[in-house]
Protein backbone atom coordinates (compact mmCIF):
# COMPACT_ATOMS: atom_id res chain seq x y z
CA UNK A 1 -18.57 1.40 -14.84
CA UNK A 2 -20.66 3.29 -12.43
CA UNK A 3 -20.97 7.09 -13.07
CA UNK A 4 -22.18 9.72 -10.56
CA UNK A 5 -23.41 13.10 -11.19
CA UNK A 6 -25.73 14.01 -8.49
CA UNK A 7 -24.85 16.86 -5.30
CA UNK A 8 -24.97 14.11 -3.01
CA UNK A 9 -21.97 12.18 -4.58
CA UNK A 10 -20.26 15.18 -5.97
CA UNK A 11 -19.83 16.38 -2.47
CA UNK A 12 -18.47 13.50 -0.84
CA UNK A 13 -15.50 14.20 -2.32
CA UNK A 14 -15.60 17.98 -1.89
CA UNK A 15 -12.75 18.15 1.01
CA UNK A 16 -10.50 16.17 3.04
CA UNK A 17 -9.71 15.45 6.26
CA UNK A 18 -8.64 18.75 6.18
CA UNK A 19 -11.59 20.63 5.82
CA UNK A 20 -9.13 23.30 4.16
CA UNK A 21 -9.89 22.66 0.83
CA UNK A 22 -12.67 22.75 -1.23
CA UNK A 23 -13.43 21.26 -4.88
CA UNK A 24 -14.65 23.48 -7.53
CA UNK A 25 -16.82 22.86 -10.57
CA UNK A 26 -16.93 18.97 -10.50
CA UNK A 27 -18.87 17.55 -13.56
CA UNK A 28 -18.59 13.71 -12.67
CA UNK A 29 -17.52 11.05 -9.87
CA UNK A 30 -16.69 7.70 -11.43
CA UNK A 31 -16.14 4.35 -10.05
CA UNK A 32 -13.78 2.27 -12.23
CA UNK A 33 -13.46 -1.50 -10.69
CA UNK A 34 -10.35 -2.51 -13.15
CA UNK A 35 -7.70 -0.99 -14.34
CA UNK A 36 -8.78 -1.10 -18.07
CA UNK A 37 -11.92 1.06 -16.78
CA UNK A 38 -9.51 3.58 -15.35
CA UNK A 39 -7.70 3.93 -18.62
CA UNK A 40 -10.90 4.36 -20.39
CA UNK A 41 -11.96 7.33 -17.90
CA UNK A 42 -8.45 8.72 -18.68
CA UNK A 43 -8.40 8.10 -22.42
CA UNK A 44 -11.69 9.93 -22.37
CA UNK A 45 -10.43 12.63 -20.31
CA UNK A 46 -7.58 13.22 -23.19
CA UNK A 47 -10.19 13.44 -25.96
CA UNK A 48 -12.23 15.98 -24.08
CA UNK A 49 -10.30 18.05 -22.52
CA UNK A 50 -11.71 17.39 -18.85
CA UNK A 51 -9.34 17.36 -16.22
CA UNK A 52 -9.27 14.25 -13.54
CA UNK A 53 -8.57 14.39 -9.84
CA UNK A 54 -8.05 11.07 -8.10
CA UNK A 55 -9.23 10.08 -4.83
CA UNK A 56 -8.75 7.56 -2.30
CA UNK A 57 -9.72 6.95 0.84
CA UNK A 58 -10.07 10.97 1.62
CA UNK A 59 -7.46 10.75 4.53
CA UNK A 60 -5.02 12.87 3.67
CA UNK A 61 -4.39 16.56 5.21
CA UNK A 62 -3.13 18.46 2.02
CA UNK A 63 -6.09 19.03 -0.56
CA UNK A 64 -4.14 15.81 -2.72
CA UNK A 65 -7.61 14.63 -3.35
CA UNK A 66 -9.59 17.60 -3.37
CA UNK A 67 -10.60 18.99 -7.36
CA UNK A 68 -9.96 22.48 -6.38
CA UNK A 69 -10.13 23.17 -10.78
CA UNK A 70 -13.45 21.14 -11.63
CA UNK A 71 -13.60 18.34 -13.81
CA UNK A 72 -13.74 14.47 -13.35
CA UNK A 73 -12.84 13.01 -9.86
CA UNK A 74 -11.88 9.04 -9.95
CA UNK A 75 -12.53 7.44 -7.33
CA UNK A 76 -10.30 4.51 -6.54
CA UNK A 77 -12.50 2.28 -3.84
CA UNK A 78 -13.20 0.14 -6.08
CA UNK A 79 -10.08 -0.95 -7.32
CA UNK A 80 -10.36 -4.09 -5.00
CA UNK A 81 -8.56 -7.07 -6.78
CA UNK A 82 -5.31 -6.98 -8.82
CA UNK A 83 -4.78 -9.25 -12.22
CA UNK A 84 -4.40 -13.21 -11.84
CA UNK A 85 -1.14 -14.41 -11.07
CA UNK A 86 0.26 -17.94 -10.42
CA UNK A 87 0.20 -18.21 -6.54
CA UNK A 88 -2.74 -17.70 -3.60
CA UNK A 89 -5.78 -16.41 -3.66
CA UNK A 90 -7.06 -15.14 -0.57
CA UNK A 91 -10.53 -12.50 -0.74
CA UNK A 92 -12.29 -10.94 1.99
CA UNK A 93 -15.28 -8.83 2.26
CA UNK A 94 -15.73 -5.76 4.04
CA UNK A 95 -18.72 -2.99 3.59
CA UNK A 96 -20.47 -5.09 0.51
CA UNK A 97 -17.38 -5.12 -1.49
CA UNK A 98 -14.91 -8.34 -2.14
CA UNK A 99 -11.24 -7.54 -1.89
CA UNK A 100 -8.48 -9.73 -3.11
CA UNK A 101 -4.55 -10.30 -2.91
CA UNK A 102 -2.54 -12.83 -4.63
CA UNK A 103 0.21 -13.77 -2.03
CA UNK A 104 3.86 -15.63 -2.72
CA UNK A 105 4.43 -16.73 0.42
CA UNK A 106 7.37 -18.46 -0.64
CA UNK A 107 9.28 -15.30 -1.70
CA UNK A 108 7.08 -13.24 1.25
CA UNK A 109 5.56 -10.84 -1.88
CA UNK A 110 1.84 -10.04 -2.06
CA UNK A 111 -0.09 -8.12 -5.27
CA UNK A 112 -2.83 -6.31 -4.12
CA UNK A 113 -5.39 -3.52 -5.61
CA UNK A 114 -4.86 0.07 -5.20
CA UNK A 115 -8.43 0.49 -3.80
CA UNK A 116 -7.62 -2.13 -0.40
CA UNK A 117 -7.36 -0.35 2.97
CA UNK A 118 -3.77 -1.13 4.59
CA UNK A 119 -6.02 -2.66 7.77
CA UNK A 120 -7.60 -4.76 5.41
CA UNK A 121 -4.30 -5.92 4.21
CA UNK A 122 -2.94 -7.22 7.19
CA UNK A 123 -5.77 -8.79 8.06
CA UNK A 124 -5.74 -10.51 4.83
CA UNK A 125 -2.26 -11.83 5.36
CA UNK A 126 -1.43 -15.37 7.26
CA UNK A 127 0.88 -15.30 10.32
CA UNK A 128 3.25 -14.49 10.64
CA UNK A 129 3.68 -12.01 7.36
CA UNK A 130 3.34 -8.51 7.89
CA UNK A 131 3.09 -5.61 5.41
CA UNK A 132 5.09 -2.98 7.22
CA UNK A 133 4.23 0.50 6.50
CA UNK A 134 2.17 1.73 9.34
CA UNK A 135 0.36 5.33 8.57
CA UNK A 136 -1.60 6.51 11.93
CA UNK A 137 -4.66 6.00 9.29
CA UNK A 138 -5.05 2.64 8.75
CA UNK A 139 -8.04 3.25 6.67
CA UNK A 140 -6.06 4.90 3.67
CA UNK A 141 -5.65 2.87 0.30
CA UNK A 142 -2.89 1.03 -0.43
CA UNK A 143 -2.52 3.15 -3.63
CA UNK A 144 -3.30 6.33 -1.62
CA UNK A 145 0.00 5.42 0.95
CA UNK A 146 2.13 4.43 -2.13
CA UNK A 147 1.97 7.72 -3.92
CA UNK A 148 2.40 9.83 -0.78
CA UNK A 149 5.29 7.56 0.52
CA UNK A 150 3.47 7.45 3.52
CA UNK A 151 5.01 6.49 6.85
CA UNK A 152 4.32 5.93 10.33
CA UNK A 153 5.67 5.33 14.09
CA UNK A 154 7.05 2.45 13.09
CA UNK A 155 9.55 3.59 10.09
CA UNK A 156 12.24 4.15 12.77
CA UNK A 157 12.53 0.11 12.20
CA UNK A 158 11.39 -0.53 8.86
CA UNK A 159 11.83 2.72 7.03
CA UNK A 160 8.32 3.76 4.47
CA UNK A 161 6.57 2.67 1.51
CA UNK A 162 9.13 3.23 -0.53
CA UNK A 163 11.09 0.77 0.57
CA UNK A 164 8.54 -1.96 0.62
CA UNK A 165 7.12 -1.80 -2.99
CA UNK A 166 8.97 -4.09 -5.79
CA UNK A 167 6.80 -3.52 -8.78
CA UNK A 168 4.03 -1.48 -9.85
CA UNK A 169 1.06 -1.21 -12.76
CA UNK A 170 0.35 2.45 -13.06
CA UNK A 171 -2.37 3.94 -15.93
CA UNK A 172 -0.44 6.97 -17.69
CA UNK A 173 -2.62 9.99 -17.61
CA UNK A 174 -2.96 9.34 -21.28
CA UNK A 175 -4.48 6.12 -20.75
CA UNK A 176 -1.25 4.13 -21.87
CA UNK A 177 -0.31 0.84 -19.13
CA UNK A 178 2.40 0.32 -17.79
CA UNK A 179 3.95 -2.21 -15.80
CA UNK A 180 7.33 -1.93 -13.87
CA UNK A 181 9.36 -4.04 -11.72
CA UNK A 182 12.14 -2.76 -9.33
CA UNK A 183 15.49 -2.84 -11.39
CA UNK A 184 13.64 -3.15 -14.77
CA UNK A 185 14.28 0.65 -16.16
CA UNK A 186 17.28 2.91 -14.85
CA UNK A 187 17.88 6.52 -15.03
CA UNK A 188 20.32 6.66 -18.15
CA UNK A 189 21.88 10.38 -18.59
CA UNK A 190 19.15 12.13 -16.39
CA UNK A 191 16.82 10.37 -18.33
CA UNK A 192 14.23 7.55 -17.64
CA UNK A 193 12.63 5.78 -20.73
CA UNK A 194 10.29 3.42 -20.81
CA UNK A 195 7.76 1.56 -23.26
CA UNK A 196 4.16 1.47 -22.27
CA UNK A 197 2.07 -1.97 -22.94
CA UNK A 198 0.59 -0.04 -25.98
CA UNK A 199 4.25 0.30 -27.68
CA UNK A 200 4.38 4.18 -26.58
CA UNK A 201 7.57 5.41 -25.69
CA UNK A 202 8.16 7.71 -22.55
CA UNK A 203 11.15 9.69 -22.26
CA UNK A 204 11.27 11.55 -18.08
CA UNK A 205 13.66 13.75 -17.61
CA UNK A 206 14.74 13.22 -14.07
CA UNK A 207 14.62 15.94 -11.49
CA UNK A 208 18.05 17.05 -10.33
CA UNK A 209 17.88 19.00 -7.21
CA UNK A 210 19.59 17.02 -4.08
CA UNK A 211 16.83 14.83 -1.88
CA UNK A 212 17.33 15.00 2.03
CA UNK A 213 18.84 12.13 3.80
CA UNK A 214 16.27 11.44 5.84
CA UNK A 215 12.40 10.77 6.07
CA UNK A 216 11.05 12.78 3.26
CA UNK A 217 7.36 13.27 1.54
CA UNK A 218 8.30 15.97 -0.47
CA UNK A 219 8.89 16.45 -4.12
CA UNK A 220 9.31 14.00 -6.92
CA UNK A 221 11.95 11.59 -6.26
CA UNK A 222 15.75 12.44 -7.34
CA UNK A 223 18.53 10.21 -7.69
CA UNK A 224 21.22 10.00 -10.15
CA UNK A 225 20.82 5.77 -10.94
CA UNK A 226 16.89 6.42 -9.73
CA UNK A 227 14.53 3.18 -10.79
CA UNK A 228 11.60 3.76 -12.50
CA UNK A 229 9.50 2.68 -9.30
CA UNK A 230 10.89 5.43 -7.17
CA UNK A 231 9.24 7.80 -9.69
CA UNK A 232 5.94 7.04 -9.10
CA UNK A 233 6.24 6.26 -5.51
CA UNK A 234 5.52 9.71 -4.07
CA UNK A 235 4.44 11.73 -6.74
CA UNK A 236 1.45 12.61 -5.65
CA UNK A 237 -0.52 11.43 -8.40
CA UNK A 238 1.10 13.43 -11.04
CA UNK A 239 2.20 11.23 -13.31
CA UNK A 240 -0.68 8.42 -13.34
CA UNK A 241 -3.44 6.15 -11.38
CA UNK A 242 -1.55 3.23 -9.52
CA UNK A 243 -4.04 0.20 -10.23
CA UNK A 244 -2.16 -2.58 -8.27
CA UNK A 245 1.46 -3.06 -6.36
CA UNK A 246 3.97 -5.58 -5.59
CA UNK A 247 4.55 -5.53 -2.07
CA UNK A 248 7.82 -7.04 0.46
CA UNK A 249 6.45 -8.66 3.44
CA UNK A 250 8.59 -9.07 6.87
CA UNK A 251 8.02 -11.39 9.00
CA UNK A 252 5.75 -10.40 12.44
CA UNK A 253 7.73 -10.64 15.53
CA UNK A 254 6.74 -13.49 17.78
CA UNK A 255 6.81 -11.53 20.90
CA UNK A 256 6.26 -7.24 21.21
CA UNK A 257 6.61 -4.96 24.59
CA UNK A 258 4.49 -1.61 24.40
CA UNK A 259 6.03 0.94 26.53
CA UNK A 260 5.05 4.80 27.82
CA UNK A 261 7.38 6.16 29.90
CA UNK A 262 6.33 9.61 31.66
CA UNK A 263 9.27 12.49 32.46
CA UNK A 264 9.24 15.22 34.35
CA UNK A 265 11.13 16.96 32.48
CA UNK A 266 12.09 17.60 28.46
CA UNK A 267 15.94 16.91 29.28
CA UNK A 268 14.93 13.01 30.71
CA UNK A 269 12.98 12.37 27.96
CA UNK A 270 15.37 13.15 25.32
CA UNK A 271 18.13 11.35 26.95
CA UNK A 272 16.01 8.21 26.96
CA UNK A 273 15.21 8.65 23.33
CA UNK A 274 18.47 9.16 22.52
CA UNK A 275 19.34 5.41 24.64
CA UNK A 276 17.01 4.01 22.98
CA UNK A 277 18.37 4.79 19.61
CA UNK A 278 21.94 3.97 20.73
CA UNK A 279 20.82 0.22 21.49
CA UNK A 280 18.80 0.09 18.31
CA UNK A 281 21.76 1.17 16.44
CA UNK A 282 24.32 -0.95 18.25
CA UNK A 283 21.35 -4.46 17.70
CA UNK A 284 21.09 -4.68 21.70
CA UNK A 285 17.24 -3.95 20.80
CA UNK A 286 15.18 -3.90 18.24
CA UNK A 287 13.03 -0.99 18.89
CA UNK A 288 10.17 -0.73 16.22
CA UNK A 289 8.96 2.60 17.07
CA UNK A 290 10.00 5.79 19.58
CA UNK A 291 7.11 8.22 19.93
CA UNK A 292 6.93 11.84 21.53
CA UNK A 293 3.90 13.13 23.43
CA UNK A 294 4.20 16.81 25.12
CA UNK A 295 2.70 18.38 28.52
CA UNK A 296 0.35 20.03 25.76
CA UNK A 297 -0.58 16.82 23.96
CA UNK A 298 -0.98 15.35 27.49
CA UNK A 299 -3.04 17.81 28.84
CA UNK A 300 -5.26 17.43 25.59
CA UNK A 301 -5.78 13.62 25.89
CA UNK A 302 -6.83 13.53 29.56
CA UNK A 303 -5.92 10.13 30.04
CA UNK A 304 -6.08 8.16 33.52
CA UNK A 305 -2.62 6.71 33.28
CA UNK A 306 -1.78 10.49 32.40
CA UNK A 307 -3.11 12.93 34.57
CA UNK A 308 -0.58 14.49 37.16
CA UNK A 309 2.16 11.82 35.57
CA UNK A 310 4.53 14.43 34.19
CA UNK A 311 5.75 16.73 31.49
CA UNK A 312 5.91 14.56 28.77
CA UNK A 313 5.31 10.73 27.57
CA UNK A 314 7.80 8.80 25.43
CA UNK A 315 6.37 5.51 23.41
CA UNK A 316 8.21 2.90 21.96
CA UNK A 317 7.28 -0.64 21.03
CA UNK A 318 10.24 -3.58 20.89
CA UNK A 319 10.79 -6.79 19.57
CA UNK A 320 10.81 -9.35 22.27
CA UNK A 321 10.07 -9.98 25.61
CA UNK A 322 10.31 -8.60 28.78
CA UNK A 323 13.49 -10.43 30.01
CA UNK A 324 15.27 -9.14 26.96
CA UNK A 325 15.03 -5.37 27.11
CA UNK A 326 17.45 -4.69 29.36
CA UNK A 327 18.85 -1.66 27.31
CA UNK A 328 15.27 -0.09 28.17
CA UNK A 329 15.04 -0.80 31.45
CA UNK A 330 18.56 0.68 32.16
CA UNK A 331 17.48 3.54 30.46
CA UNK A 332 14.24 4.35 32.16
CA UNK A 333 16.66 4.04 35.89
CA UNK A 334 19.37 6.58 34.22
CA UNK A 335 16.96 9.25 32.79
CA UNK A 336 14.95 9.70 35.80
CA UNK A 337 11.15 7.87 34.51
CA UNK A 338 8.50 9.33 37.12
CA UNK A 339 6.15 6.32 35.83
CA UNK A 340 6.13 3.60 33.20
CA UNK A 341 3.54 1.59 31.59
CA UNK A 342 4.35 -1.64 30.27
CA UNK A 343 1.55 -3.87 27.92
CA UNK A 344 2.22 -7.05 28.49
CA UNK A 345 -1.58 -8.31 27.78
CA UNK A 346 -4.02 -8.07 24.96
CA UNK A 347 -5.91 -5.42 27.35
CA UNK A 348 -2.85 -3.46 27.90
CA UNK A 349 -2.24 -3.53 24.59
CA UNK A 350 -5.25 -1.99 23.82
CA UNK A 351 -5.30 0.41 26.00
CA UNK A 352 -2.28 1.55 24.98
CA UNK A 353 -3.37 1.94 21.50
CA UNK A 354 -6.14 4.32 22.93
CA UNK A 355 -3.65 6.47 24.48
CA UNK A 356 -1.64 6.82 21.24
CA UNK A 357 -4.77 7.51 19.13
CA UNK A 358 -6.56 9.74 21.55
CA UNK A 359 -4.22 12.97 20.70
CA UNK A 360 -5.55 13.57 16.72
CA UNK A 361 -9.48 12.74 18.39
CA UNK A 362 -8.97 15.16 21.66
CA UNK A 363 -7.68 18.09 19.23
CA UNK A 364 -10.33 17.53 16.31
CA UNK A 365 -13.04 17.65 19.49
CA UNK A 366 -11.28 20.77 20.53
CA UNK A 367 -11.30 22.62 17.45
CA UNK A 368 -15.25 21.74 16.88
CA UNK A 369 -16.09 22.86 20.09
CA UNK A 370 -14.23 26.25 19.30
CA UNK A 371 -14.77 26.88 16.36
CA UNK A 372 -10.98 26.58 15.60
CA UNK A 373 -8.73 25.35 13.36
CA UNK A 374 -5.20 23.56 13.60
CA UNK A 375 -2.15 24.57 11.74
CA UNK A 376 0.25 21.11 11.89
CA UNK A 377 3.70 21.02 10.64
CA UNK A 378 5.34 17.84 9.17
CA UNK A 379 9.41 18.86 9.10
CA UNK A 380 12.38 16.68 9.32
CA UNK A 381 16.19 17.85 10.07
CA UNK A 382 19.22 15.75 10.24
CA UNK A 383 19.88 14.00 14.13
CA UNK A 384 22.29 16.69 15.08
CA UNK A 385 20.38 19.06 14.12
CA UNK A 386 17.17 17.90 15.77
CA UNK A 387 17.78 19.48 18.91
CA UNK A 388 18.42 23.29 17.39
CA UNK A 389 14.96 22.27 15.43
CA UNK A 390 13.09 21.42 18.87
CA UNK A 391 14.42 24.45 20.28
CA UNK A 392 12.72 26.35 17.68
CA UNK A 393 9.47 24.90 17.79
CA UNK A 394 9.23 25.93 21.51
CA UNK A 395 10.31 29.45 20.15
CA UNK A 396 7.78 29.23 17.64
CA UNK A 397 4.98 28.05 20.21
CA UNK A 398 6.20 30.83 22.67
CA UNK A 399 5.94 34.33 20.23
CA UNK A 400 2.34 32.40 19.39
CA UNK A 401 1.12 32.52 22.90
CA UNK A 402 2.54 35.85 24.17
CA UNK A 403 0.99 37.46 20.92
CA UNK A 404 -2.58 35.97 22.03
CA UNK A 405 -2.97 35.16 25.01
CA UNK A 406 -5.96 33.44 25.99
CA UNK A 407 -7.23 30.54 27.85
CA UNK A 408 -7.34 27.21 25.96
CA UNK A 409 -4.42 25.50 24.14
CA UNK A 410 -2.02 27.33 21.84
CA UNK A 411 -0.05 24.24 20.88
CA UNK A 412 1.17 20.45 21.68
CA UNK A 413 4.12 18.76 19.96
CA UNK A 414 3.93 14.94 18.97
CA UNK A 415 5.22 12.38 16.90
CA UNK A 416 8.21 10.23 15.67
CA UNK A 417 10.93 11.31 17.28
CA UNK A 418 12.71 8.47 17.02
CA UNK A 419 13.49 9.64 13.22
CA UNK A 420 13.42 13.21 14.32
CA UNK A 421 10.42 14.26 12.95
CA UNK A 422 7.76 15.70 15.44
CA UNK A 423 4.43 17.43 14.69
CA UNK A 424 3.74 20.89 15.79
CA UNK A 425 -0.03 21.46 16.09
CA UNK A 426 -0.85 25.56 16.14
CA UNK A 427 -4.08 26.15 18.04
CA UNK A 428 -5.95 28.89 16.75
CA UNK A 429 -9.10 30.78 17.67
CA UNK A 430 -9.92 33.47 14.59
CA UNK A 431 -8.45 34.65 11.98
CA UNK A 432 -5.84 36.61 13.30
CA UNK A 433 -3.96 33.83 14.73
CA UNK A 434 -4.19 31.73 12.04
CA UNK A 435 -2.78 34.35 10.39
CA UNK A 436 -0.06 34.42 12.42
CA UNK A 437 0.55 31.18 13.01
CA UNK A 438 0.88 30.57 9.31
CA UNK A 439 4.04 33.24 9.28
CA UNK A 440 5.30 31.00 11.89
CA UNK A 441 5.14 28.05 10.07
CA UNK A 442 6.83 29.84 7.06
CA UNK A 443 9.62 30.62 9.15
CA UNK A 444 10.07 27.33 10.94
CA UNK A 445 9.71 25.69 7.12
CA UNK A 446 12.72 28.07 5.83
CA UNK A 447 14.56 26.93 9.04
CA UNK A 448 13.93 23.41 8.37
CA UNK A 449 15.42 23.42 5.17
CA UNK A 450 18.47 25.89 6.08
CA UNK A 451 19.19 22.90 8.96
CA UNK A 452 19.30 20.08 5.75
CA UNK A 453 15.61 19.14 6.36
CA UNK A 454 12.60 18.51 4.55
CA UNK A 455 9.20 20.47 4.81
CA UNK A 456 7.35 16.83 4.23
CA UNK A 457 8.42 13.58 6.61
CA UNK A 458 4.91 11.97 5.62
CA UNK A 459 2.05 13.82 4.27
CA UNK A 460 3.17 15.06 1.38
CA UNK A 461 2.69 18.75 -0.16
CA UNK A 462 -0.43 18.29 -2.07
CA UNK A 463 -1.72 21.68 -2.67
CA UNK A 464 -0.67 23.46 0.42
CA UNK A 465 0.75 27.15 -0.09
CA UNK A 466 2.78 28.66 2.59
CA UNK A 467 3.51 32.63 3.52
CA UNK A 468 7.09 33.60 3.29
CA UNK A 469 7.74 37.05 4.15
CA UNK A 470 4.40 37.85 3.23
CA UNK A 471 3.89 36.03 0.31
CA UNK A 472 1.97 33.25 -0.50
CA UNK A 473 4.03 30.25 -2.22
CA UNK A 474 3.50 26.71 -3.06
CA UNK A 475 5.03 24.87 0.37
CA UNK A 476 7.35 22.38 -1.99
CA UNK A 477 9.16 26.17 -3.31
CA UNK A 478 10.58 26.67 0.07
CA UNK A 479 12.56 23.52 -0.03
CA UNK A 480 13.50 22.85 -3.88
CA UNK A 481 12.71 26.98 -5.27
CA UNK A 482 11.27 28.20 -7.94
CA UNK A 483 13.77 26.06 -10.32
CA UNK A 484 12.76 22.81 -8.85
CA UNK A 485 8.97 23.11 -9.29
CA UNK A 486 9.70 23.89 -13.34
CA UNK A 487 12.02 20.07 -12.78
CA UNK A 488 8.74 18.43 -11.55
CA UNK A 489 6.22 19.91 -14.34
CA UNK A 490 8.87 18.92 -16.93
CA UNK A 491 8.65 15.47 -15.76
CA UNK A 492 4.71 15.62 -15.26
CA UNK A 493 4.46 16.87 -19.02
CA UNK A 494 6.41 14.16 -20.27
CA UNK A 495 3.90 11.42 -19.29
CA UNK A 496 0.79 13.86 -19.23
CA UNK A 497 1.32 16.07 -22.42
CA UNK A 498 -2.50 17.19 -21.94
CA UNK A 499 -2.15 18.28 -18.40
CA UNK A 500 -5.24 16.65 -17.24
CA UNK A 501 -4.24 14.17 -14.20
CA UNK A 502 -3.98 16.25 -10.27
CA UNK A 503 -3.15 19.26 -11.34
CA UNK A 504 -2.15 21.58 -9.00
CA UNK A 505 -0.42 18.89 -6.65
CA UNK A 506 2.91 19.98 -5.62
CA UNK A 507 2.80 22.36 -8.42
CA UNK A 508 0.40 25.05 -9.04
CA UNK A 509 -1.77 24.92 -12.35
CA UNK A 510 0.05 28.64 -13.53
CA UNK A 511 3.67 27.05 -13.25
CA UNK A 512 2.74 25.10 -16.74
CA UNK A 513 2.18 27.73 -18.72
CA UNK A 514 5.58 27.99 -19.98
CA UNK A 515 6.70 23.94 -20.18
């Protein structure tokens, strides 16, 4: 197993994409290629007293990855091939490295490694199987997606990760195996036990506080017949190293319609979203995805197709062909469309995907350029909600730019609206804004949850603190309090009794002091 100790490979892994965070006092990177290597670097980690930060693909936005306490990091690239099993092998190599999956494609179930990138995995899979969990960063590790939850513009259809993984082998921060399947171990009493491969016996207690009904990143997972699998999925790395997954596959549609459709004003666009989820819900459609784009976000990607075309864009992608979308059609005639865009070719298509991926690259340009940095939100309300929620992100956007104002962008809204769940993207040019900005987004987090939302839709909490009233707090307090945080490191300490695996992710390192 490979071992790294020089700056150079220390500091690959001293941030995210980010740039917030920054690792501390890192001793060692290793590079285990099996899971019995990772239990050895944890095992290890036990006996010495070193803490362990695990990283994947270094996508992420909330300092998940990021050793901000020292120690070991393990790095999970290499984790590129999952154990035997009785069914197809199919490898491919990409970058020097051989990656395989074992696919049932009888039962439509693949196992693959934790290290694989989720592009990499549908390009593994034969037509016309599909994997469906879509994060805008199709670069991230399937292991990476798994314990965030992760989402993307097309869980309006097919929900998140969470709903796509059947089984799991996960190394214990002790070093202890296990292996689940979904419906193997049930929460009994608040309580989840389980026997590692070893013969150790885990006993969890299970977090009580109510989840949000709705797309949610945030916290431990809560339920009161919870499986096992739900526990790991989403947590953020706190309660071991996912080596390998069990995976449902869907089947591809034969025939998708990309769509922009460009409003003049807020009102029209809204009123087409909301169409467009009426005929998803009543099956006259099957709409995969409905995504929001802002005058700000327009004016940022400076797009041909976009310029002059309006206040804001609306996305979606459908199931089917042309001559069966009427429920679209009708609704880009009744909510007033100034211009739509239809990809009906592999070119259009493409283009298309340029447009949608341009935003994240126009505002990262931006900021360089300026010296700035971004504040971005990641809430979720409940539908009828959604539109007191909108209302104050404009607010929010408004007191920013009347306290500075300033040529250049202040902020541009984006994102899934089809499950109510936009991004708001804060601008800022020194200090003092993002000073501000950060109260704003401590007020628009404690309105979130006071509307029955979540802070998290997709990225998680990682380390992230937020200012409330003042005061810095970890971000997952706002939503679950003080109370809920102790819930989590219970549950941590009952698989990690040495506190060595992510500390400091979704709770901060003082909160264990008393567990």
């Amino acid at each position: 197993m490979l071992k790294k100790t020089d700056a150079d490979a220390i500091e690959e892994f001293g941030t995210d994409e980010s740039g917030i965070y920054q690792a501390e006092g890192v001793e060692a990177v290793w590079y285990p290629q099996t899971e019995a290597e990772v239990a050895e670097v944890l095992a290890e980690a036990n006996r010495s007293g070193r803490l362990v930060t695990t990283s994947g693909g270094g996508t992420g936005i909330t300092g998940g990855r990021v050793a901000l306490h020292g120690g070991w990091v393990l790095a999970t690239q290499d984790l590129a091939e999952p154990m035997a099993r009785d069914c197809s092998r199919i490898t491919q190599n990409q970058f020097g490295r051989e990656y395989c999956i074992y696919l049932d494609e009888e039962n439509a179930e693949v196992y693959a490694p934790a290290g694989i990138p989720l592009e990499l995995l549908g390009e593994m899979l034969p037509e016309p199987l599909l994997y469906p969990p879509d994060p805008t960063e199709k670069s991230a590790f399937l292991g990476s997606t798994i314990v965030t939850n992760a989402s993307g513009a097309r869980t309006f259809h097919y929900g998140a990760t969470r709903d796509w993984v059947l089984g799991l082998r996960v190394v214990l921060p002790t070093g202890d195996i296990v292996a689940v399947s979904r419906g193997e171990v049930k929460t009994a009493d608040g309580i989840l036990r389980f026997t590692a491969e070893s013969g150790t016996e885990y006993t969890v207690p299970v977090p009580t506080y109510p989840m949000p009904e709705m797309k949610n990143a945030a916290g431990l997972y809560s339920a009161p017949d919870m499986d096992l699998v739900d526990l790991f999925i989403g947590s953020e790395g706190l309660l071991g190293v996912i080596s390998e997954a069990r995976l449902r596959l869907a089947q591809r549609p034969e025939e998708m319609i990309g769509q922009i459709a460009f409003f003049a004003s807020e009102d029209d666009a809204m009123g087409f979203v909301n169409d467009l989820r009426e005929a998803a819900k009543s099956g006259a459609m099957t709409v995969l995805s409905i995504e929001y784009f802002d005058a700000g976000s327009l004016d940022f990607m400076e797009y041909e197709p976009v310029e002059g075309k309006g206040y804001c864009a609306v996305y979606c992608e459908a199931a089917g062909s042309l001559d069966e979308l009427d429920p679209l059609l009708e609704a880009l005639e009744a909510h007033n469309c100034v211009e739509d865009w239809f990809a009906e070719t592999p070119r259009d298509e493409q283009e298309q995907k340029e447009f949608r991926h341009s935003l994240p690259d126009a505002v990262n340009s931006y900021l360089r350029r300026h010296g700035s940095q971004k504040l971005g939100t990641d809430m979720v309300v409940p539908p009828d909600k959604f539109p007191e929620m909108l209302a104050n992100y404009r607010a929010a956007g408004e007191a920013f730019s009347e306290q500075f104002p300033r040529d250049g962008k202040h902020v541009v809204i984006f994102g899934h609206i089809g499950n109510y769940h936009v991004h708001v993207n804060f601008i800022t040019h020194s200090e003092a804004e993002l000073s501000f900005c950060k109260g704003l987004y401590g007020k628009l987090a404690q309105q979130a949850v006071a509307l029955g939302g979540t802070v998290s839709g997709e990225h998680g909490v990682g380390k992230k603190t937020i200012l409330v009233n003042g005061r810095s707090i970890p971000y997952l307090e706002v939503m679950i309090g003080a109370g809920g945080l102790m819930q989590i490191a219970r549950a941590k300490k009952a698989v990690d009794p040495n506190l060595i695996l992510d500390l400091g992710n979704m709770v901060p390192r003082e909160y264990f002091a008393n567990v």
